[in-house]
C-alpha atoms as a PDB file:
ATOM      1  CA  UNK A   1       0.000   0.000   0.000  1.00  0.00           C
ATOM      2  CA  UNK A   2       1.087   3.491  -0.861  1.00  0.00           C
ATOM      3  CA  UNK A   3       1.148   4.558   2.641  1.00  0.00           C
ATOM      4  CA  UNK A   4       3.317   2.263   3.553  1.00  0.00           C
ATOM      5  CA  UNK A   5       6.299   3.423   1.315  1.00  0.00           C
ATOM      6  CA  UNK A   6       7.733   6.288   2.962  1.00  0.00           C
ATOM      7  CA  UNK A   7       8.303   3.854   6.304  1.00  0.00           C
ATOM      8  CA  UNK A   8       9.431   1.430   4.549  1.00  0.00           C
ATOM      9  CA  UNK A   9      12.214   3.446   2.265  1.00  0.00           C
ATOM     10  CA  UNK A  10      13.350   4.549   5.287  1.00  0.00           C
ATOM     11  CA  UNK A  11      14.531   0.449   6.309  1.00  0.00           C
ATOM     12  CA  UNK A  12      18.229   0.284   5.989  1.00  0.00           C
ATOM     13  CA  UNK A  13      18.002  -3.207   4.944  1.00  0.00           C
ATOM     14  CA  UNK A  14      15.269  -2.445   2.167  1.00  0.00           C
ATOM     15  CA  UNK A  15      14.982  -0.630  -1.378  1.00  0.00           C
ATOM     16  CA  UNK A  16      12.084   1.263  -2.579  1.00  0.00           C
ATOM     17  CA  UNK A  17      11.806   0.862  -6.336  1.00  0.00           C
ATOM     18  CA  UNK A  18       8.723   3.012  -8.146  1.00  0.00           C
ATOM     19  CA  UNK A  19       7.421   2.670 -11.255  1.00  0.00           C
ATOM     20  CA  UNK A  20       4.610   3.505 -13.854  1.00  0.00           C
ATOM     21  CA  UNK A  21       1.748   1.404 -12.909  1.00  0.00           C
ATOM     22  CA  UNK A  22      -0.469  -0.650 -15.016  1.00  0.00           C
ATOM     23  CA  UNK A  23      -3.987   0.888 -13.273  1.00  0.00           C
ATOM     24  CA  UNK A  24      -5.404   3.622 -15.273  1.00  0.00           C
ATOM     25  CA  UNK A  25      -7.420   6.456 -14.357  1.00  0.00           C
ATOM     26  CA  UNK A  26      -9.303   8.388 -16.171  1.00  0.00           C
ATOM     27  CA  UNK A  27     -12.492  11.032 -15.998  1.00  0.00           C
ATOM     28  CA  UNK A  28     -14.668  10.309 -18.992  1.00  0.00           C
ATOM     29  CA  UNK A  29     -17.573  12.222 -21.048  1.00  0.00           C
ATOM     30  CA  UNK A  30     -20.334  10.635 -22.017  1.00  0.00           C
ATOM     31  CA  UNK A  31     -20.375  12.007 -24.881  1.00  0.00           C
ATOM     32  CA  UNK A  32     -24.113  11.574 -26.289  1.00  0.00           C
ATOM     33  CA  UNK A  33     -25.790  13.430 -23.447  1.00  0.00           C
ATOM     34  CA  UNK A  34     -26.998  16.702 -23.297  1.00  0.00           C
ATOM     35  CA  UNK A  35     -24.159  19.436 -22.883  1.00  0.00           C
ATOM     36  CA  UNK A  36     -21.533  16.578 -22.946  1.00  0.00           C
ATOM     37  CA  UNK A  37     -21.997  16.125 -26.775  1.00  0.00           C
ATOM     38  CA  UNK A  38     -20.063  19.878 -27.144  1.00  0.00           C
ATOM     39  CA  UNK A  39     -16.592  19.094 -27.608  1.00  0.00           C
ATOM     40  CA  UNK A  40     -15.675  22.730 -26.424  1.00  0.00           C
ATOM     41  CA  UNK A  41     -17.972  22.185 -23.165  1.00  0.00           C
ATOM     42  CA  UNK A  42     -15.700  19.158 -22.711  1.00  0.00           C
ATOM     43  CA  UNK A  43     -12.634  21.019 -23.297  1.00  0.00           C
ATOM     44  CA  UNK A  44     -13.653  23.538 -20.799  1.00  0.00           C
ATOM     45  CA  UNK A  45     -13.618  20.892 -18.495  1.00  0.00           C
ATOM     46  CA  UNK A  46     -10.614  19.440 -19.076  1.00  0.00           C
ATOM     47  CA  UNK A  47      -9.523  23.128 -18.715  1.00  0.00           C
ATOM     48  CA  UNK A  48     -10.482  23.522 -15.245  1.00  0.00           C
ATOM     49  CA  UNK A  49      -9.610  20.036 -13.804  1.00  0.00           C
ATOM     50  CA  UNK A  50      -5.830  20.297 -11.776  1.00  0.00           C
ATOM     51  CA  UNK A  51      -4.680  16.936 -12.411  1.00  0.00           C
ATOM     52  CA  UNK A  52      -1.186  16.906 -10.588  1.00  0.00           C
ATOM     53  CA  UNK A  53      -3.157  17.830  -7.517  1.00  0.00           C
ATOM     54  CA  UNK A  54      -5.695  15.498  -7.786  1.00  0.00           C
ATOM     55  CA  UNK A  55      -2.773  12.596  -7.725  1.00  0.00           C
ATOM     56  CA  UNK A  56      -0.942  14.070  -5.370  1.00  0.00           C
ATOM     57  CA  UNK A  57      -3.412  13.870  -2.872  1.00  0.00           C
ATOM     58  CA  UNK A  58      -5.834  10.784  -4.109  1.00  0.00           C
ATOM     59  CA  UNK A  59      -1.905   8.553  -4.191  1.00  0.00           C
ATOM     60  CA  UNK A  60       0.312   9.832  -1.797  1.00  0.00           C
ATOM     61  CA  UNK A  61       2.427  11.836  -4.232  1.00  0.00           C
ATOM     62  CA  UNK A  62       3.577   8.720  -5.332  1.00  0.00           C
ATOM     63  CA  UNK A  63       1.821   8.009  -9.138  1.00  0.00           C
ATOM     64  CA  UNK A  64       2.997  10.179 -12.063  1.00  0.00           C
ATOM     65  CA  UNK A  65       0.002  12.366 -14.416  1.00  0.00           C
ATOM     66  CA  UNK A  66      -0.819  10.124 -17.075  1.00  0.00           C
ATOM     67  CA  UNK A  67      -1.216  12.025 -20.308  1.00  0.00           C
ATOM     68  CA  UNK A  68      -2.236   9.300 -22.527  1.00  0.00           C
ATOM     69  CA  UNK A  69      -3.985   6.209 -22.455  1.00  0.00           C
ATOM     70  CA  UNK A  70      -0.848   3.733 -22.735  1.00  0.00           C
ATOM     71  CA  UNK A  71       1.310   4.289 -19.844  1.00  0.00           C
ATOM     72  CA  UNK A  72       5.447   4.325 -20.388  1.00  0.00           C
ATOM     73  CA  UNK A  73       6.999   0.964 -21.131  1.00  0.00           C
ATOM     74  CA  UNK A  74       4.341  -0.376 -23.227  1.00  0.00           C
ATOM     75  CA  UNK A  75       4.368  -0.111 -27.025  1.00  0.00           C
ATOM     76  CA  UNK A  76       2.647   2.968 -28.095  1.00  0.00           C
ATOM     77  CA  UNK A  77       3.456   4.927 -24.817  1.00  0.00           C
ATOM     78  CA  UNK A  78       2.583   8.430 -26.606  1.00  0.00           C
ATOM     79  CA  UNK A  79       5.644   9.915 -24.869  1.00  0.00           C
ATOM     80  CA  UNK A  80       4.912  13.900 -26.304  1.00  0.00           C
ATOM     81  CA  UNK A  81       1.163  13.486 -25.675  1.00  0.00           C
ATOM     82  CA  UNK A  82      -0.103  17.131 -24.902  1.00  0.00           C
ATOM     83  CA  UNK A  83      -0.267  18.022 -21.152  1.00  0.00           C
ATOM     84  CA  UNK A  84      -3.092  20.012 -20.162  1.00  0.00           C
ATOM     85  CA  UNK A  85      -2.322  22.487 -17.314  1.00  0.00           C
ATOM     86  CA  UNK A  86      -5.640  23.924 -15.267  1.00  0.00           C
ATOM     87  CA  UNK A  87      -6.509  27.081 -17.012  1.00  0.00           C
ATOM     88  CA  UNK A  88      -9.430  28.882 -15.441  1.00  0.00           C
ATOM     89  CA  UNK A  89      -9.745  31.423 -18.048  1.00  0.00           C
ATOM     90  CA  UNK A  90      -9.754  29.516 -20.973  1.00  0.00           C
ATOM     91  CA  UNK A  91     -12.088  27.632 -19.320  1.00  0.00           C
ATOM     92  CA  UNK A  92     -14.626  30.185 -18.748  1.00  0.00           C
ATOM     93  CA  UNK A  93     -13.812  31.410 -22.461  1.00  0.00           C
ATOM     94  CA  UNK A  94     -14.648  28.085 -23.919  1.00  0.00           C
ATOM     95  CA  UNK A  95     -18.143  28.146 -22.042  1.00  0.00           C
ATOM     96  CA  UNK A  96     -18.873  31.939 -23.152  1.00  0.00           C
ATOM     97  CA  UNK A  97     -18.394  30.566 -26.544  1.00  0.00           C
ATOM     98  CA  UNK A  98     -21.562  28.411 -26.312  1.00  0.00           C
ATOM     99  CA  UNK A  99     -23.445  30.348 -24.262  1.00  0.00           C
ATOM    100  CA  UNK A 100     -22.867  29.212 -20.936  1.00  0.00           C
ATOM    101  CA  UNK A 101     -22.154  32.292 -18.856  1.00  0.00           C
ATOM    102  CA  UNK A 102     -24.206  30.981 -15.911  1.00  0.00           C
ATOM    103  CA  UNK A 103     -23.108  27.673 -15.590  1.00  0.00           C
ATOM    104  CA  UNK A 104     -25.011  23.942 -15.094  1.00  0.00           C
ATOM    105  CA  UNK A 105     -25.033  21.104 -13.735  1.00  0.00           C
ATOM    106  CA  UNK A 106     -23.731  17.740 -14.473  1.00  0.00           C
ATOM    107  CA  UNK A 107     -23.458  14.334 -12.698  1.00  0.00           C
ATOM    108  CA  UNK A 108     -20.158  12.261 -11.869  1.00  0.00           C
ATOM    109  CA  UNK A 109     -20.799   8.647 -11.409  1.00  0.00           C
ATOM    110  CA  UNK A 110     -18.007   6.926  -9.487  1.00  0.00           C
ATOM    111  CA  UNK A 111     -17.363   3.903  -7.241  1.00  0.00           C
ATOM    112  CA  UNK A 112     -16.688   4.598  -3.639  1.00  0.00           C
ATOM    113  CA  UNK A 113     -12.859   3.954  -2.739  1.00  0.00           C
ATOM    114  CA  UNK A 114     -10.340   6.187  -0.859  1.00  0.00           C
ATOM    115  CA  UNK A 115      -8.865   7.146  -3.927  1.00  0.00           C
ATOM    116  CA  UNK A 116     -11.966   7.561  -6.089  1.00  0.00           C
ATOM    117  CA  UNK A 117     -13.827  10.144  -3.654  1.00  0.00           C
ATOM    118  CA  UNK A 118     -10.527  12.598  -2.979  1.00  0.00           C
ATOM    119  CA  UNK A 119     -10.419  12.010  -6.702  1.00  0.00           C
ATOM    120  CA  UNK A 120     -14.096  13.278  -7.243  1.00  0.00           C
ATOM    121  CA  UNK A 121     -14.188  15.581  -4.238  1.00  0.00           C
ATOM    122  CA  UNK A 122     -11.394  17.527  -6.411  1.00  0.00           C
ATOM    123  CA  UNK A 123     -12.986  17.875  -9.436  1.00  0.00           C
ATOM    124  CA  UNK A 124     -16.110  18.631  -7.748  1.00  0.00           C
ATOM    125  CA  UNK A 125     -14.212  21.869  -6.410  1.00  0.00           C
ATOM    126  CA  UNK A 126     -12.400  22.743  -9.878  1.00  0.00           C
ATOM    127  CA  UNK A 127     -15.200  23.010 -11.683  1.00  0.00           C
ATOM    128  CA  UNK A 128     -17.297  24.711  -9.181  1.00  0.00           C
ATOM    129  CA  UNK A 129     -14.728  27.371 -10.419  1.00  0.00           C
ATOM    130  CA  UNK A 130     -16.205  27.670 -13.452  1.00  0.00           C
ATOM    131  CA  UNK A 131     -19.995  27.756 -12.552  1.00  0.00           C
ATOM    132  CA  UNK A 132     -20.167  23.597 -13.206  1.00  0.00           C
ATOM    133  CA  UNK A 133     -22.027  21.920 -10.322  1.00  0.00           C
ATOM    134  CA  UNK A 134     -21.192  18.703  -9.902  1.00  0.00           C
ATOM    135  CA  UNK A 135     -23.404  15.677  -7.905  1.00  0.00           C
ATOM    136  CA  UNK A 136     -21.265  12.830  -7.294  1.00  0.00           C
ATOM    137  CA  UNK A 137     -23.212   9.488  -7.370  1.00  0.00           C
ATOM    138  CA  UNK A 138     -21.725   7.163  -5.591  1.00  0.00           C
ATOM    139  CA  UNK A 139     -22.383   3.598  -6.422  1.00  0.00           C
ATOM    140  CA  UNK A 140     -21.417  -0.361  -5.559  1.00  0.00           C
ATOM    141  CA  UNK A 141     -19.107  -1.354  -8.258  1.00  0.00           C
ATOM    142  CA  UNK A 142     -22.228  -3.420  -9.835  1.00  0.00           C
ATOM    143  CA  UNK A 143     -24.649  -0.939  -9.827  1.00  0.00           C
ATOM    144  CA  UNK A 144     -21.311   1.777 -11.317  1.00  0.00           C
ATOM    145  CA  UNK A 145     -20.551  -1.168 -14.012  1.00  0.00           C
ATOM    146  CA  UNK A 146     -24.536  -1.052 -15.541  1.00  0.00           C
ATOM    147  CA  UNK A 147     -25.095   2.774 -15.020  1.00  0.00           C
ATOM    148  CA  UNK A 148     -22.174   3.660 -16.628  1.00  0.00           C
ATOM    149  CA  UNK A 149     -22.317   0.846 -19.535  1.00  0.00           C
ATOM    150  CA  UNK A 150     -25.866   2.381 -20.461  1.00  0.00           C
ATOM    151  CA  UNK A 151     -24.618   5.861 -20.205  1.00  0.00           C
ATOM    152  CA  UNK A 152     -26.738   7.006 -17.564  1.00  0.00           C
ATOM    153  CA  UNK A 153     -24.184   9.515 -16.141  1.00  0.00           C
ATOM    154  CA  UNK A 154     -22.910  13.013 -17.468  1.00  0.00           C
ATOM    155  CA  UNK A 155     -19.155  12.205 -16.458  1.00  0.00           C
ATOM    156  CA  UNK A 156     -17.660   9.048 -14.936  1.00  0.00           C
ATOM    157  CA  UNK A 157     -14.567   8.332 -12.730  1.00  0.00           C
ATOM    158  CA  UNK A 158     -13.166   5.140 -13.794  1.00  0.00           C
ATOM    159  CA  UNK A 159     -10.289   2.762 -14.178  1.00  0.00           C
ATOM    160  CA  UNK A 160      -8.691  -0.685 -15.241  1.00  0.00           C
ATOM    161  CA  UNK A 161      -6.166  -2.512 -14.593  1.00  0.00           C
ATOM    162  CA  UNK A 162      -3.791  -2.630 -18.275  1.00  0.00           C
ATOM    163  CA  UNK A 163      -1.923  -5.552 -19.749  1.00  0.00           C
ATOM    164  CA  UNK A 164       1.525  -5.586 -21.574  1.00  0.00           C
ATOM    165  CA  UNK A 165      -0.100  -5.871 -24.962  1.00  0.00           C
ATOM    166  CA  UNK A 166      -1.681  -2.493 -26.291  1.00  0.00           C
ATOM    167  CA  UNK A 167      -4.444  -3.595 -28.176  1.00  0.00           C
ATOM    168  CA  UNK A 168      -6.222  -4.914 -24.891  1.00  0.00           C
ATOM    169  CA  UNK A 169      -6.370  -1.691 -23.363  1.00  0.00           C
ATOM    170  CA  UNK A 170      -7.242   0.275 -26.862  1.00  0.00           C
ATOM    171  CA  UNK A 171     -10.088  -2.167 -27.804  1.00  0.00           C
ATOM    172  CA  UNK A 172     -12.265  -0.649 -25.413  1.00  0.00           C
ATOM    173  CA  UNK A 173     -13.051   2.530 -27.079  1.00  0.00           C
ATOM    174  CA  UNK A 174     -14.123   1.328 -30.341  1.00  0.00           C
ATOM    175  CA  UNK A 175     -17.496   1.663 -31.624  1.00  0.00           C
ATOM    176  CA  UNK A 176     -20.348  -0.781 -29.732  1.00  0.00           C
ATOM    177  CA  UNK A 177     -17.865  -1.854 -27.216  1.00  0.00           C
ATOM    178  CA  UNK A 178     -19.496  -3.398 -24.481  1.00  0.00           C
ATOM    179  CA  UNK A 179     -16.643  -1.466 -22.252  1.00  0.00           C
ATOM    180  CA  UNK A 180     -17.010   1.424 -24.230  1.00  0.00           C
ATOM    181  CA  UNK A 181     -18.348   3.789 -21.493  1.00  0.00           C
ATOM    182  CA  UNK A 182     -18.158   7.018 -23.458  1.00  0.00           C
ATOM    183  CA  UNK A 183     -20.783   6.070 -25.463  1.00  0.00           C
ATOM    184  CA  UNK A 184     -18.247   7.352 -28.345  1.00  0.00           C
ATOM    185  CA  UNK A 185     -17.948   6.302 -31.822  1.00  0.00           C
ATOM    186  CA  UNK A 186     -15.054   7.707 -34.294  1.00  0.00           C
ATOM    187  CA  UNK A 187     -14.304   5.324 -37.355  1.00  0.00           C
ATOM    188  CA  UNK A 188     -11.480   6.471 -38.456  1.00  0.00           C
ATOM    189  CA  UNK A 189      -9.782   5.170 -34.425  1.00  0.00           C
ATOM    190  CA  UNK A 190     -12.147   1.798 -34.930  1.00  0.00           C
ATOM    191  CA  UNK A 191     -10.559   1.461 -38.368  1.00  0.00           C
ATOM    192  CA  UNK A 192      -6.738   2.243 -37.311  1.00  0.00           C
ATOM    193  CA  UNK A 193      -6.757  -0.276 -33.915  1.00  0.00           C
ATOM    194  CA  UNK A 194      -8.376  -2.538 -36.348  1.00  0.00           C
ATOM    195  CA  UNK A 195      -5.054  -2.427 -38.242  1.00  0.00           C
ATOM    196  CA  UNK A 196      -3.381  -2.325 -35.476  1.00  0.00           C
ATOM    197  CA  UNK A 197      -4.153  -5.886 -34.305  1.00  0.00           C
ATOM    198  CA  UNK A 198      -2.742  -7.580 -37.313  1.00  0.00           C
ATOM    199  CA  UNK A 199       0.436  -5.136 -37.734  1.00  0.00           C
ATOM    200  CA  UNK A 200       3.719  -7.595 -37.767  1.00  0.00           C
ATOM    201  CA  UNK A 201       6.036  -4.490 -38.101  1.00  0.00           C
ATOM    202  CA  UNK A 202       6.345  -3.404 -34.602  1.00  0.00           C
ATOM    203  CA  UNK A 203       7.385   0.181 -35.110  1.00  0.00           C
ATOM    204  CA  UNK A 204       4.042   0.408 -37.182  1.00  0.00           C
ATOM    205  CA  UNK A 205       2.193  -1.027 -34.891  1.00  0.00           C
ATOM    206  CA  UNK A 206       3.541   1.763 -32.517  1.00  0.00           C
ATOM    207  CA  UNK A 207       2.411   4.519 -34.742  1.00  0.00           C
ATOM    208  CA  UNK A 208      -0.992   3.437 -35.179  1.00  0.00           C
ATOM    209  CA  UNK A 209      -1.099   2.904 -31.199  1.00  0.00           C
ATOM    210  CA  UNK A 210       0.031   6.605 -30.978  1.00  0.00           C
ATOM    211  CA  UNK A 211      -2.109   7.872 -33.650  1.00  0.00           C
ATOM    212  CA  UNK A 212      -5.300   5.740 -32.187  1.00  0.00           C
ATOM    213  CA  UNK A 213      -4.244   8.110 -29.187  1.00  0.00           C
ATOM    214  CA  UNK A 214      -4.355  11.186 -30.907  1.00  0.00           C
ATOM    215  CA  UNK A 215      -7.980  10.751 -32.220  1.00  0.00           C
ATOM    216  CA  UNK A 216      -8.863  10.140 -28.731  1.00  0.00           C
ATOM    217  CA  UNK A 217      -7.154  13.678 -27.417  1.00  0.00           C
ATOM    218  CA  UNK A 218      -8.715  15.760 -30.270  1.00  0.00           C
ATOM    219  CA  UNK A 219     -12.578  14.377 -29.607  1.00  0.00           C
ATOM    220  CA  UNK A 220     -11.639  15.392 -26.054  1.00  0.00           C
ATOM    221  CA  UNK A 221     -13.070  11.918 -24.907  1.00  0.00           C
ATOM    222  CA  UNK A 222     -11.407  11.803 -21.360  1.00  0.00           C
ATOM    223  CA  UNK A 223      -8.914  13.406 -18.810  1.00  0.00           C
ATOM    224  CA  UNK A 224      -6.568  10.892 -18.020  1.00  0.00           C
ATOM    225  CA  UNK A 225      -5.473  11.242 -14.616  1.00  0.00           C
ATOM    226  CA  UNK A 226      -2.471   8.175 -13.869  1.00  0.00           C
ATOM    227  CA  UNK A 227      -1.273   4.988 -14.574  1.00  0.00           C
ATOM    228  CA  UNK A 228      -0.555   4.812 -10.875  1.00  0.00           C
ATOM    229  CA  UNK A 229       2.765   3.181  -9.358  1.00  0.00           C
ATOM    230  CA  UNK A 230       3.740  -0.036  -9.534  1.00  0.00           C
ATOM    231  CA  UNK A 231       5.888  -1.107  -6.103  1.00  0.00           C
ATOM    232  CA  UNK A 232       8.347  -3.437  -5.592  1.00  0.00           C
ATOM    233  CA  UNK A 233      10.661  -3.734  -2.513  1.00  0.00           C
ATOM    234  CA  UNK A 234      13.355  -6.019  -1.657  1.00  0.00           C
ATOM    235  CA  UNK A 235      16.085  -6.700   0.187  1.00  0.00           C
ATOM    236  CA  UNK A 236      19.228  -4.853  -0.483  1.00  0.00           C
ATOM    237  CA  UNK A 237      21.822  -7.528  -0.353  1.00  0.00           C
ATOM    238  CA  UNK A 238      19.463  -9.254  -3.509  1.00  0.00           C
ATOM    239  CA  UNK A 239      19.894  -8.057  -6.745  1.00  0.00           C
ATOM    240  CA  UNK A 240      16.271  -8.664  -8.489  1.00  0.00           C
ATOM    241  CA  UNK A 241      17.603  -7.700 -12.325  1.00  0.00           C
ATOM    242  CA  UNK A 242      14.980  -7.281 -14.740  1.00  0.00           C
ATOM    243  CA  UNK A 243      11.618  -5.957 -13.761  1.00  0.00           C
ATOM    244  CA  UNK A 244       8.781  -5.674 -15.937  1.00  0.00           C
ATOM    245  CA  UNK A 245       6.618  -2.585 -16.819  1.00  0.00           C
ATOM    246  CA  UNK A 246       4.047  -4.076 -14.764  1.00  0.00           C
ATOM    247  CA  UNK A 247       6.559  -4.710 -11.904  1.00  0.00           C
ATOM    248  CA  UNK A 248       6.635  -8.604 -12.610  1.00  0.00           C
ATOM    249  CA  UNK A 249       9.883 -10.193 -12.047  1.00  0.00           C
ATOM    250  CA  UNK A 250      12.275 -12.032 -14.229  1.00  0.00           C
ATOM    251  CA  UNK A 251      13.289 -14.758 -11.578  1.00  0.00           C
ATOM    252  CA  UNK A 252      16.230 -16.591 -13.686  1.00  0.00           C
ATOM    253  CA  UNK A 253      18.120 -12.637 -13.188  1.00  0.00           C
ATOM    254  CA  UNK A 254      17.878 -12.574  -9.406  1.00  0.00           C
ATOM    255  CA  UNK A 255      21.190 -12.680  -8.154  1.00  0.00           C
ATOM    256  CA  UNK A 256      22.176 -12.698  -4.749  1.00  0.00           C
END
């Protein structure tokens, strides 16, 4: 457990190694209701939401911002994604521009957790900032999984827990996906994680993972938030050698 870290980097006999996890978070639109559907309301949004202090306090300080949907050491990672930095005025500019001066209201579904309610309490206060008033419903993972799978919520706090293959955690987003929470549908990303999936070239197969990305950023589809930290600790007189992305060992390079 994060909370645990700082005590136990302090051990003399112990070493702390931190990584990119293989959890993602991410706030999502739903992107066929009412207000939600304007990509500009959505980027005003995105434009209000701090997301370094969001992790910071929903993880300890301990996860890196995730700016894409592949986090680092898998193929794709986007590694000069675009970082959004809260920016209140822009914000409030984007909203002006569709005639939203007062502001509304919208609805976050999320899953009760520690992390998921500092995560929600936080973006409950950003956009209050910008006239948005958010009510956070709060529901058993069950009753979360079939609200949010019909799209009966405005925005959604969610996350899954990646593999070391790409397409697995791209899939979800296509058109019809049963997973597809957004409610989104762009053929032109269907079509190029399509091709994707039977790509032999692997620096190809990166592009198209990076591009599928891209679509995703301009349609404004979610704020990603972190991959979280993956944790290992050991002793110091072992030498553990390779560790994966996902913090899975290699045990024929441990080495005392």
């Amino acid at each position: 457990p994060l909370v645990n870290i700082n005590r136990l980097d302090s051990l003399s006999n112990l070493n702390v190694i931190t990584m990119a996890g293989q959890q993602t978070w991410w706030l999502g639109f739903t992107v066929n209701r009412p207000n939600m559907d304007n990509i500009k309301i959505r980027q005003a949004i995105r434009a209000a939401v701090d997301v370094e202090k969001i992790i910071d306090e929903a993880f300890y300080g301990f996860a890196d911002r995730a700016n894409s949907l592949l986090p680092p050491g898998m193929l794709g990672f986007w590694e000069n994604a675009p970082v959004y930095r809260p920016d209140l005025s822009k914000a409030r500019q984007l909203l002006r521009e569709v005639g939203i001066e007062n502001g509304f209201k919208v609805s976050l579904l999320m899953s009760p957790s520690r992390s998921g309610r500092i995560i929600s309490e936080n973006i409950k206060k950003d956009l209050e900032k910008i006239g948005i008033i958010v009510d956070i419903d709060a529901r058993d993972i069950n009753a979360f999984n079939k609200a949010s799978k019909s799209g009966d919520c405005d925005l959604y706090l969610s996350f899954f827990g990646a593999t070391l293959e790409p397409g697995y955690n791209v899939r979800w987003f296509k058109t019809d996906e049963s997973w597809n929470l957004s409610q989104w549908c762009n053929l032109e990303y269907d079509k190029i994680v399509n091709m994707a999936e039977t790509e032999m070239d692997f620096k190809k197969r990166e592009d198209l993972y990076i591009k599928a990305q891209a679509i995703i950023d301009k349609d404004c589809l979610a704020i990603w938030l972190t991959h979280g930290n993956g944790i290992v600790v050991h002793q110091k007189e072992i030498d553990i050698g390779k560790v994966y992305p996902n913090g899975e060992l290699a045990p024929w390079t441990i080495k005392k």
